[in-house]
C-alpha atoms as a PDB file:
ATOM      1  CA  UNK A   1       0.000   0.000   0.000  1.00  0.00           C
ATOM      2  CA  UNK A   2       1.163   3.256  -0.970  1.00  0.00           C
ATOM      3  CA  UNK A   3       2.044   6.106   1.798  1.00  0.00           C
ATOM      4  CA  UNK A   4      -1.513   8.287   2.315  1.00  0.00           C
ATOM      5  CA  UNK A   5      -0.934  12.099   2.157  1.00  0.00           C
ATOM      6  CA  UNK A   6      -2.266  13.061   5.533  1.00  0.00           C
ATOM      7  CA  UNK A   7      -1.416  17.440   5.126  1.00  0.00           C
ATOM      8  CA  UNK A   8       0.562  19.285   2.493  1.00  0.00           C
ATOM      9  CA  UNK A   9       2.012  22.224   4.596  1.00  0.00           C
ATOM     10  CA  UNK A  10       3.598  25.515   3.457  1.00  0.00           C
ATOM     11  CA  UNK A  11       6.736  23.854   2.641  1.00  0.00           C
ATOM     12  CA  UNK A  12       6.101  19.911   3.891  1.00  0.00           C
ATOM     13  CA  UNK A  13       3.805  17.361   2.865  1.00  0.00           C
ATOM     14  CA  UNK A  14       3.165  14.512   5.024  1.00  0.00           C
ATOM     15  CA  UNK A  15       2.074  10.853   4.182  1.00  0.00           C
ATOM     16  CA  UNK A  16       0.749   8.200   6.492  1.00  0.00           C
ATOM     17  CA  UNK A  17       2.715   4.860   5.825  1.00  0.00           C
ATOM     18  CA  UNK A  18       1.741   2.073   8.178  1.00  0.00           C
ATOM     19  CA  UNK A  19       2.698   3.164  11.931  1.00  0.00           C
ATOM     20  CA  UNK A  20       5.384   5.706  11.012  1.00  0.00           C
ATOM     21  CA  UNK A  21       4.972   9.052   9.189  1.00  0.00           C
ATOM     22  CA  UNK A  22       6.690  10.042   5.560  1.00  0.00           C
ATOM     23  CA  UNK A  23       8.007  13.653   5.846  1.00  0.00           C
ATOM     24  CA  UNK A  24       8.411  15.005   2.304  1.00  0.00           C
ATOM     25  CA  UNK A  25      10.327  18.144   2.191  1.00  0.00           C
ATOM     26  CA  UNK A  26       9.161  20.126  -1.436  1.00  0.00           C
ATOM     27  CA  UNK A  27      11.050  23.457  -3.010  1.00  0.00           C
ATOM     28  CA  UNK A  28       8.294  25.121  -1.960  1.00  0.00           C
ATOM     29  CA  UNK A  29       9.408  29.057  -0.747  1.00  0.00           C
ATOM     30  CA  UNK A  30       6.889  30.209   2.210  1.00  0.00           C
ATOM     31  CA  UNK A  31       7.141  33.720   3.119  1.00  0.00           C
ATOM     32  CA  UNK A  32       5.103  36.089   5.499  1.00  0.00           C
ATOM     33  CA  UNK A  33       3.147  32.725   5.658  1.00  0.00           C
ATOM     34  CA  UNK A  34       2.339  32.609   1.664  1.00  0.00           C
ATOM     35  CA  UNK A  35       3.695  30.461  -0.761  1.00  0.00           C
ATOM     36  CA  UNK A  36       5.161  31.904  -3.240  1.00  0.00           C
ATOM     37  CA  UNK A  37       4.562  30.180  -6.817  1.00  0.00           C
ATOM     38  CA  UNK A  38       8.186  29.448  -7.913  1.00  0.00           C
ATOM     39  CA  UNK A  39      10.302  27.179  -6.652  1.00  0.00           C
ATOM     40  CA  UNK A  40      13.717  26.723  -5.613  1.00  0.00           C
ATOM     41  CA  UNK A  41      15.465  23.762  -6.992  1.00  0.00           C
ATOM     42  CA  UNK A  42      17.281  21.790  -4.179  1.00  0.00           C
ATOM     43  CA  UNK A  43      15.749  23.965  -1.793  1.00  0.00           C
ATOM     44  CA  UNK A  44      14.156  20.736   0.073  1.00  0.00           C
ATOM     45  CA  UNK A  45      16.568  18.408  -0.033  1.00  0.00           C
ATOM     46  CA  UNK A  46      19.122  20.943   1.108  1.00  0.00           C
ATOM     47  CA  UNK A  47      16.936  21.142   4.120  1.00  0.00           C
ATOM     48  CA  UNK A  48      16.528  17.062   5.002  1.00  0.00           C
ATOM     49  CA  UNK A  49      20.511  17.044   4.481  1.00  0.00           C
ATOM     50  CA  UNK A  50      21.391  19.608   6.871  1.00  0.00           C
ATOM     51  CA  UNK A  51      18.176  18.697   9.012  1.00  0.00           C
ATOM     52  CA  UNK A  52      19.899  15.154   9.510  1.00  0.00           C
ATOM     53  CA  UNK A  53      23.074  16.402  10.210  1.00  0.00           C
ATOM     54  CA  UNK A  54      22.090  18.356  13.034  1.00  0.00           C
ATOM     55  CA  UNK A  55      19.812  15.929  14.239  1.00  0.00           C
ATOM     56  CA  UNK A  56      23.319  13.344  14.774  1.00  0.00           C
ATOM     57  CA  UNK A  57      24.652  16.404  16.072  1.00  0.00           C
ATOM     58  CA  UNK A  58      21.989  17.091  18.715  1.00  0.00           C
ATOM     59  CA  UNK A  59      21.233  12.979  19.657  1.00  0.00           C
ATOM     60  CA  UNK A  60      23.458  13.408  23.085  1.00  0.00           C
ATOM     61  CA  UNK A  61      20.914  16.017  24.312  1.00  0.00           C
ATOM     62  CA  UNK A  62      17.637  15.625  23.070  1.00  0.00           C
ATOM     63  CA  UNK A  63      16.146  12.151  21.146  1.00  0.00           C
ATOM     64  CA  UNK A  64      14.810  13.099  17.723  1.00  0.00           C
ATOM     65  CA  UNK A  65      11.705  11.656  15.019  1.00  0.00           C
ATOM     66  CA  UNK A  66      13.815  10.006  12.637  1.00  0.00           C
ATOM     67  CA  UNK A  67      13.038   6.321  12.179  1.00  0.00           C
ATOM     68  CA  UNK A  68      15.388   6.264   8.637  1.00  0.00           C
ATOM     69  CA  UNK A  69      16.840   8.405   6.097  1.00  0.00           C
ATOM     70  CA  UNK A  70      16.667   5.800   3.171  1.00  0.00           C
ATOM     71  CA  UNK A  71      13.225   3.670   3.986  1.00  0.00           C
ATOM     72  CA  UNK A  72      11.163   5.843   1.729  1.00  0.00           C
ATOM     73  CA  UNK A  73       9.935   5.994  -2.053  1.00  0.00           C
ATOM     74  CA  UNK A  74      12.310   6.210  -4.558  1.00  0.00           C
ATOM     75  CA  UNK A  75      10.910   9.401  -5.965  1.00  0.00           C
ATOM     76  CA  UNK A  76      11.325  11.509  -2.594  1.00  0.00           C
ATOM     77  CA  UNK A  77      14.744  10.130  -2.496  1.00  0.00           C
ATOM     78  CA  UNK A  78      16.810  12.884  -0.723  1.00  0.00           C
ATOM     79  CA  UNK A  79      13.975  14.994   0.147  1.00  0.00           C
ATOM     80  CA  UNK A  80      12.110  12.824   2.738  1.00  0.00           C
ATOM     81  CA  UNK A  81      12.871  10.960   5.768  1.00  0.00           C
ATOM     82  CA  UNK A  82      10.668   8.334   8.109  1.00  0.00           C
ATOM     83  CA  UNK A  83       9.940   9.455  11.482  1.00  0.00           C
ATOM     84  CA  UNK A  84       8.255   8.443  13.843  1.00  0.00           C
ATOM     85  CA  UNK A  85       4.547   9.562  14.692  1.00  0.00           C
ATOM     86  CA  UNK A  86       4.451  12.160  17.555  1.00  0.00           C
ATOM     87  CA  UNK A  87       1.663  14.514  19.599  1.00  0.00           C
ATOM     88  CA  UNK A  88       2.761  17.253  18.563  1.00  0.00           C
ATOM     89  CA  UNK A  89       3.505  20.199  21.589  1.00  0.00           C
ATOM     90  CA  UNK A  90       1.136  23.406  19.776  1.00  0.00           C
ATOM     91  CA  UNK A  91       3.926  25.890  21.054  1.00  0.00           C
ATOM     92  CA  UNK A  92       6.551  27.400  18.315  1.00  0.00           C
ATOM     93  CA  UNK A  93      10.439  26.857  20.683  1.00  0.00           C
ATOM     94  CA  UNK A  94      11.977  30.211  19.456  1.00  0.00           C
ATOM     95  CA  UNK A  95      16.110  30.642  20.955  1.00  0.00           C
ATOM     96  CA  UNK A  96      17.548  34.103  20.071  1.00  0.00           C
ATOM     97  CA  UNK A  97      20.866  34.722  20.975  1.00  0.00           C
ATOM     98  CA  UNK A  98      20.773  38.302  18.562  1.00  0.00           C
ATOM     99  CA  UNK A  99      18.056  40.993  17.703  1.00  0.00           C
ATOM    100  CA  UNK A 100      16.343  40.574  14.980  1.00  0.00           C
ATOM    101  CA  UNK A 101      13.099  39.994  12.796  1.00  0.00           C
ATOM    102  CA  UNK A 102      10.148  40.221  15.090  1.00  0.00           C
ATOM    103  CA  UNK A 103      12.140  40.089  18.113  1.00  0.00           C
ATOM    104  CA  UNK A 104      13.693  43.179  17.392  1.00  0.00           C
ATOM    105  CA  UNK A 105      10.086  44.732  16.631  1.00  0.00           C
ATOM    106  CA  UNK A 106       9.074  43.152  20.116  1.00  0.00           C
ATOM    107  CA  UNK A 107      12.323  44.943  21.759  1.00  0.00           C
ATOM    108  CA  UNK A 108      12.178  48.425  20.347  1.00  0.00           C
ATOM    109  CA  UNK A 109       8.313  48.550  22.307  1.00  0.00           C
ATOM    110  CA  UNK A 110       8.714  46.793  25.117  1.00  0.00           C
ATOM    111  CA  UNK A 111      12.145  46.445  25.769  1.00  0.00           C
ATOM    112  CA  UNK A 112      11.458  42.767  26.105  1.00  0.00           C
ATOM    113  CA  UNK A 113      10.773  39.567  23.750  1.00  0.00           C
ATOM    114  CA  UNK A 114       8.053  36.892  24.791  1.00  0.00           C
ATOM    115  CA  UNK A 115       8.135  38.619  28.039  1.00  0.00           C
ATOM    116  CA  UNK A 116      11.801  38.696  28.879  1.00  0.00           C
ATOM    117  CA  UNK A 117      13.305  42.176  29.728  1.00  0.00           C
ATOM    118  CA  UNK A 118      16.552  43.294  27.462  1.00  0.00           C
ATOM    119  CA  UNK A 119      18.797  46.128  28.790  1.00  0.00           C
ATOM    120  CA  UNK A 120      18.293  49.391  27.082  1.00  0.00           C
ATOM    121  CA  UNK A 121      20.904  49.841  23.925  1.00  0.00           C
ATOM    122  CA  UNK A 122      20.633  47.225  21.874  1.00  0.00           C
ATOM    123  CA  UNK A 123      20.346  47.471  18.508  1.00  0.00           C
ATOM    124  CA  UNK A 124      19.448  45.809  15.032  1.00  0.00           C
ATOM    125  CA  UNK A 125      21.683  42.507  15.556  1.00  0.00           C
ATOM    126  CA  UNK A 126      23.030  43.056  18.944  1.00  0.00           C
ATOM    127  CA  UNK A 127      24.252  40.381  20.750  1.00  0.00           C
ATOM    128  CA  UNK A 128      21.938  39.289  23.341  1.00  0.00           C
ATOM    129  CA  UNK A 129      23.738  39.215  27.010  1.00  0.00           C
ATOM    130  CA  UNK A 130      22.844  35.372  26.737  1.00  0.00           C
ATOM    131  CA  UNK A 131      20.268  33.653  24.847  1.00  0.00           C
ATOM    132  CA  UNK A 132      16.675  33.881  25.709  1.00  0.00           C
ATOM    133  CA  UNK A 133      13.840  31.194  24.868  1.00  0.00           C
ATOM    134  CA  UNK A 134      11.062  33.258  23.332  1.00  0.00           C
ATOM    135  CA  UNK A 135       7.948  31.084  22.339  1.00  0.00           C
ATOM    136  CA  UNK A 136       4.899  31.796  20.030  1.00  0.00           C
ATOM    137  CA  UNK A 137       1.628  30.350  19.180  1.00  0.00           C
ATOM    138  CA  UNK A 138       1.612  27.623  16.496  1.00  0.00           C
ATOM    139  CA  UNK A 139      -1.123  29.367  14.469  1.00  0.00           C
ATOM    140  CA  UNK A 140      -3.009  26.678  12.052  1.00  0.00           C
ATOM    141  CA  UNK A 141      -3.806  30.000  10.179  1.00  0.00           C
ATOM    142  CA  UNK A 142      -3.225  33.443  10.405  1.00  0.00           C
ATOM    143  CA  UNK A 143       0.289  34.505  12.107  1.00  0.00           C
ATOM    144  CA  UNK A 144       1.947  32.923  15.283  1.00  0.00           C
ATOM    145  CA  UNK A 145       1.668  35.533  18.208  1.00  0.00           C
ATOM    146  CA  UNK A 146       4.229  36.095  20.865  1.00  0.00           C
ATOM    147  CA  UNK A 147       3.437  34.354  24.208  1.00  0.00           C
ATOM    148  CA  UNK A 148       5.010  34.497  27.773  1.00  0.00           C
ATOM    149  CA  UNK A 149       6.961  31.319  29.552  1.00  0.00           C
ATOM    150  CA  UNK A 150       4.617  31.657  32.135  1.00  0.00           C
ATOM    151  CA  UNK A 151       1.470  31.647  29.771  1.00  0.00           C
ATOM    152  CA  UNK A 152       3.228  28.782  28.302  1.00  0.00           C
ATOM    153  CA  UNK A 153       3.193  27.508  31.759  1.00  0.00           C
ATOM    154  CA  UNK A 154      -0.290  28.067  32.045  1.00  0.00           C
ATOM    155  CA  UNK A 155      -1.270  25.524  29.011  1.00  0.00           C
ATOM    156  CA  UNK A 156       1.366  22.842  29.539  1.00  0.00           C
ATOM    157  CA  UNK A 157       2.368  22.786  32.676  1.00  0.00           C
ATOM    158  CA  UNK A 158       6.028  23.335  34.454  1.00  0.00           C
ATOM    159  CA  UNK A 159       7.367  20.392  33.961  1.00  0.00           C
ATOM    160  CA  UNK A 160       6.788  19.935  30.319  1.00  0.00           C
ATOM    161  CA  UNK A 161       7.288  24.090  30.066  1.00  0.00           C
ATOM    162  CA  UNK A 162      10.953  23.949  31.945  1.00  0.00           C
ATOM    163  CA  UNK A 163      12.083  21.135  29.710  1.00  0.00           C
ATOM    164  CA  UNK A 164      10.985  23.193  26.488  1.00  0.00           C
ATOM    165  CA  UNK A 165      12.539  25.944  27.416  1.00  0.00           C
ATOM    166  CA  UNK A 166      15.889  23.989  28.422  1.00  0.00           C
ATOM    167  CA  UNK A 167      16.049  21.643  25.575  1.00  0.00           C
ATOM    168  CA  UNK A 168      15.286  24.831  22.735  1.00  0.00           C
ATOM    169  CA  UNK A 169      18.525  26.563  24.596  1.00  0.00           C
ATOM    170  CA  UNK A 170      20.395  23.824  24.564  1.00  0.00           C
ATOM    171  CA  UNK A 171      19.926  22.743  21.120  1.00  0.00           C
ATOM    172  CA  UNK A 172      20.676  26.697  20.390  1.00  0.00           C
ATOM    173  CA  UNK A 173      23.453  26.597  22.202  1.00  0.00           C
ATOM    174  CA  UNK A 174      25.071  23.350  20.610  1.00  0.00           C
ATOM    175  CA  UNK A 175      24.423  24.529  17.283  1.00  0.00           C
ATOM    176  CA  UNK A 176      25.702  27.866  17.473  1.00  0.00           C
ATOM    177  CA  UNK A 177      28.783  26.383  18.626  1.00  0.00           C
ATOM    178  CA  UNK A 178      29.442  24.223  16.256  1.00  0.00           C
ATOM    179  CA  UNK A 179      28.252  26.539  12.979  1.00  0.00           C
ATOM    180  CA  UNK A 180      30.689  29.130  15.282  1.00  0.00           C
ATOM    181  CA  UNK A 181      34.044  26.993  13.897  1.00  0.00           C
ATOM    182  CA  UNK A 182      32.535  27.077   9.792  1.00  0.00           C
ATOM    183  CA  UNK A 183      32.284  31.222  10.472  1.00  0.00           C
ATOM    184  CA  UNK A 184      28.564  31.366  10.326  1.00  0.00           C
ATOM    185  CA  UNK A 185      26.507  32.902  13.242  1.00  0.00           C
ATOM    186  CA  UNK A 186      23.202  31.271  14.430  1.00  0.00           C
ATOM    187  CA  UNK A 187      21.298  34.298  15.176  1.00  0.00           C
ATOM    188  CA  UNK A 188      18.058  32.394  16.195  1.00  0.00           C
ATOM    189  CA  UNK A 189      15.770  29.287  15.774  1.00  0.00           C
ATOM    190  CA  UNK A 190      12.534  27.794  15.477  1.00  0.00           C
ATOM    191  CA  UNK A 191      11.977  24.051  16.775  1.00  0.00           C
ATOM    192  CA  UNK A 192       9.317  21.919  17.399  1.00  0.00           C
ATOM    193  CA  UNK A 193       8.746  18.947  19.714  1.00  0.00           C
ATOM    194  CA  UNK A 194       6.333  16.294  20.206  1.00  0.00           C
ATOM    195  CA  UNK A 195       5.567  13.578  22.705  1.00  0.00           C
ATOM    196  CA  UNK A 196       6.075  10.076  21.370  1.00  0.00           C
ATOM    197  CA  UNK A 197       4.047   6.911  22.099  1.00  0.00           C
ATOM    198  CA  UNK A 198       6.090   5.778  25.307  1.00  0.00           C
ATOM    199  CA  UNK A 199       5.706  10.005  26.885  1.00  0.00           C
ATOM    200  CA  UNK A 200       8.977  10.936  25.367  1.00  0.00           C
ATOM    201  CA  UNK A 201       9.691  14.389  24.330  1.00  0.00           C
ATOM    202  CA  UNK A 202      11.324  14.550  21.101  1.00  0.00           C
ATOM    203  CA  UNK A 203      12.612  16.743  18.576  1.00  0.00           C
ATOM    204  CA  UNK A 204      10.565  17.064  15.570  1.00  0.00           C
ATOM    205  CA  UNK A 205      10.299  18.822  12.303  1.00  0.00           C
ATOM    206  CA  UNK A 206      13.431  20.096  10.749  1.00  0.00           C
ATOM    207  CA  UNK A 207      15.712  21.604  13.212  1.00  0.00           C
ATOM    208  CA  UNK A 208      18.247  24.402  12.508  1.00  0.00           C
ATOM    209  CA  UNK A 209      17.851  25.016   8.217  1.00  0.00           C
ATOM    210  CA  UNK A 210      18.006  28.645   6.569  1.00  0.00           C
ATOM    211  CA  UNK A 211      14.041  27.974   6.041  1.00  0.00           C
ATOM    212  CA  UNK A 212      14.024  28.169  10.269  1.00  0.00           C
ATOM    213  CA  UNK A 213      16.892  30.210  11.461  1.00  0.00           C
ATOM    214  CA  UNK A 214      18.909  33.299  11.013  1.00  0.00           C
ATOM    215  CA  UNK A 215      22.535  32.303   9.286  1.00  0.00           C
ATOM    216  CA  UNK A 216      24.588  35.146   9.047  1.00  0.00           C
ATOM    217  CA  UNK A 217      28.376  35.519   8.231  1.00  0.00           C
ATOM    218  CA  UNK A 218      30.414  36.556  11.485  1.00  0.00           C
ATOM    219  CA  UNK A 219      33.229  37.936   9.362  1.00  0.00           C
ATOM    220  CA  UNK A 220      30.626  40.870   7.934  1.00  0.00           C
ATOM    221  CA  UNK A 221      28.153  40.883  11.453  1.00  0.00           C
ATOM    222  CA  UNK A 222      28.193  44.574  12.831  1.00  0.00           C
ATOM    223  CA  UNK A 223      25.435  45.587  14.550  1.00  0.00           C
ATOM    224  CA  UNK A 224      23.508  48.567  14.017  1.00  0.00           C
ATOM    225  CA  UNK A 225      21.132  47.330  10.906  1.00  0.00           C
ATOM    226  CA  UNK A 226      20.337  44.549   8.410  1.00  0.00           C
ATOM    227  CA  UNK A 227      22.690  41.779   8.962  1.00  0.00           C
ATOM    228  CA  UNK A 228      23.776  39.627   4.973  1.00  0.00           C
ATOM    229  CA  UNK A 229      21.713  36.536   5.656  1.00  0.00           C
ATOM    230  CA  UNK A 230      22.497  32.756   4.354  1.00  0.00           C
ATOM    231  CA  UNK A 231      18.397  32.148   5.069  1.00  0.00           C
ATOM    232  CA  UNK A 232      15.117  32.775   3.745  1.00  0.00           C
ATOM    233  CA  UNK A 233      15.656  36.553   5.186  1.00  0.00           C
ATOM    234  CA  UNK A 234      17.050  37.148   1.050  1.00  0.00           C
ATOM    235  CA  UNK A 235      13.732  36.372  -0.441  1.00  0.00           C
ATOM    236  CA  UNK A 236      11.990  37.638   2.758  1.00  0.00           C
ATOM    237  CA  UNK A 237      14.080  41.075   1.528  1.00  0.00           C
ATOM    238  CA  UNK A 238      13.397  40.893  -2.328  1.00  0.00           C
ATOM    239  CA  UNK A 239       9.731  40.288  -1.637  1.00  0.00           C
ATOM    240  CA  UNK A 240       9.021  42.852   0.255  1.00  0.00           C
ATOM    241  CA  UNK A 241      11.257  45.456  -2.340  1.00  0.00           C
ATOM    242  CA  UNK A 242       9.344  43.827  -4.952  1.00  0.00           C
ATOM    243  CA  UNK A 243       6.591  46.111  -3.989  1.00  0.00           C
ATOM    244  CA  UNK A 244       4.412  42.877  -2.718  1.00  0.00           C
ATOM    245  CA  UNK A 245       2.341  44.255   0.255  1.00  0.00           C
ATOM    246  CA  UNK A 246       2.183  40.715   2.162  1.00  0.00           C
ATOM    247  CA  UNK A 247      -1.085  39.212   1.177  1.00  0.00           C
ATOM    248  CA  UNK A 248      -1.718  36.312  -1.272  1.00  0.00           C
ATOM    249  CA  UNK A 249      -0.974  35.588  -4.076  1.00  0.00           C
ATOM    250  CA  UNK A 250       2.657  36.005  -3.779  1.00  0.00           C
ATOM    251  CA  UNK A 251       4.946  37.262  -6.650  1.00  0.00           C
ATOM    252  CA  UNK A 252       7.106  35.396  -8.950  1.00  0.00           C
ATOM    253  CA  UNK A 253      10.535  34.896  -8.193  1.00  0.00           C
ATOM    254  CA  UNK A 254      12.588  36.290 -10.792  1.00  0.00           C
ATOM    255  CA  UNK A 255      15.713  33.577 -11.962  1.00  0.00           C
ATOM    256  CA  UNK A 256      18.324  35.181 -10.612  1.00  0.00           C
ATOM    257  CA  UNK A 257      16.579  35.825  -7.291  1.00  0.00           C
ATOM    258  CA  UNK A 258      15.864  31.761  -7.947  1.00  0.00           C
ATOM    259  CA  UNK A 259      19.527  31.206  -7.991  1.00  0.00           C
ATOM    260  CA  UNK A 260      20.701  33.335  -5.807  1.00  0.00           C
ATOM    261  CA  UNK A 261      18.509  31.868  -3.467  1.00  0.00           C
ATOM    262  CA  UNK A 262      19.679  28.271  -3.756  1.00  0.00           C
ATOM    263  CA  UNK A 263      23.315  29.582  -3.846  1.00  0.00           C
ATOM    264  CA  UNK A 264      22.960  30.873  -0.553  1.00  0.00           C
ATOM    265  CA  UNK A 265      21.267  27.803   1.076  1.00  0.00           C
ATOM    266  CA  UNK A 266      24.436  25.564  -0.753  1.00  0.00           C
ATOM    267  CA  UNK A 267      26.755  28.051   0.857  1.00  0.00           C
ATOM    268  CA  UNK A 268      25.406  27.318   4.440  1.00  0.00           C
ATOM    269  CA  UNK A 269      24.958  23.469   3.958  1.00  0.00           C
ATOM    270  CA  UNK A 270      28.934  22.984   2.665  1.00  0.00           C
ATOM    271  CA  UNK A 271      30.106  25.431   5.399  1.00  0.00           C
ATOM    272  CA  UNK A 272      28.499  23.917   8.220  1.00  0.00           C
ATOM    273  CA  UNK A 273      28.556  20.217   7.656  1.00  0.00           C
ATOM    274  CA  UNK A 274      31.576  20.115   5.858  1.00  0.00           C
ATOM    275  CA  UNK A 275      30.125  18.463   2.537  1.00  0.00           C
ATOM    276  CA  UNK A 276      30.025  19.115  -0.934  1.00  0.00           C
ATOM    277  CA  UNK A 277      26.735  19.496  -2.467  1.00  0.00           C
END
């Protein structure tokens, strides 16, 4: 029996294939939660490489979904991986260790992000003092919101609460360390866990791509403004001087913003893991 498509997400579809899930990562470019109608060649197998990577990277601290990287259809060859079915926690497990993005928008207000107070005098990609754990909502449409650790606290629990918030600064932390010694500068991160059939709390998802985290070079980083990004902050940047005011449908990519695009993700993939593409 063939796998069953169970959800085709902004950049993942997902397949049902007896008791394990098929996680099939498309080219598919989602920005300002729209997809965009062009691909970017590579774009999702560059993602499942550097996804698995970081998940053999990670396996000392936190157990992860993968079930195989090679037990699944010929055609997705690459670009999907097994995993194991999870209950997934609804909370988006933001780290920042820098200002930027929405957490800068949340800082220049408040002077705070999710809820944790910054010192006055930071700036467009300032260093944080030490990296915070900022959560969101995990918004099945419309736009994740910003939510406290307590409020987190409030749905889940503190035990399940404490061990998000130490595992997502831990992975950070072990990541940022490691892309540290290729040059490259984890700025922040988006993760996602689930609970697995024996209680387990597990990494899920993709974990530390350009599609969820801020990549920047540290031989260029000054702060003070925009930093040069090896993410999906480029096409976030082009769309937006495109003229494109946010809302569906999105614009074309143009070929060289196609290539420049995948360029950028290959850049980030060789530097941190070593491999040729």
């Amino acid at each position: 029996m063939s796998p069953q498509l169970l959800h085709s997400g902004k950049v993942r579809d997902v397949y049902a294939d007896g008791d394990d899930l098929i996680l099939v990562a498309s080219d598919r470019v989602s920005v300002y939660d729209v997809i965009l109608p062009t691909p970017v060649p590579d774009k999702g197998k560059i993602l499942t490489q550097l996804s698995l990577f970081w998940f053999d990277q990670l396996k000392d601290l936190v157990p992860h979904h993968i079930v195989s990287a090679t037990d699944v259809p010929a055609e997705w060859e690459g670009r999907a991986v097994r995993v194991k079915k999870l209950s997934m926690v609804p909370v988006e497990c933001i780290a920042r260790g820098y200002l930027a993005g929405l957490g800068l928008e949340e800082y220049r207000r408040d002077r705070a992000v999710s809820g944790v107070s910054l010192p006055d005098g930071l700036l467009e990609g300032s260093k944080l003092p030490s990296p915070i754990f900022t959560p969101t909502t995990k918004a099945t449409e419309g736009h994740d919101e910003f939510i406290t650790f307590d409020e987190v606290v409030a749905e889940h629990g503190a035990d399940l609460s404490d061990r998000l918030r130490e595992l997502t600064l831990a992975v950070y932390a072990r990541g940022a360390e490691i892309a540290a010694r290729s040059g490259v500068i984890i700025a922040d991160t988006k993760l996602e866990f689930g609970i697995d059939a024996s209680g387990e709390l597990v990494l899920g998802d993709e974990v530390l791509t350009p599609d969820s985290s801020r990549f920047w070079p540290a031989d260029t980083w000054t702060p003070g403004g925009p930093q040069k990004s090896w993410d999906k902050q480029f096409v976030r940047d082009w769309s937006l001087k495109s003229g494109w005011d946010k809302t569906y449908p999105g614009p074309e990519i143009p070929p060289e913003i196609v290539d420049s695009t995948r360029a950028l993700y290959v850049d980030v993939y060789e530097r941190i893991t070593g491999n040729r593409w």
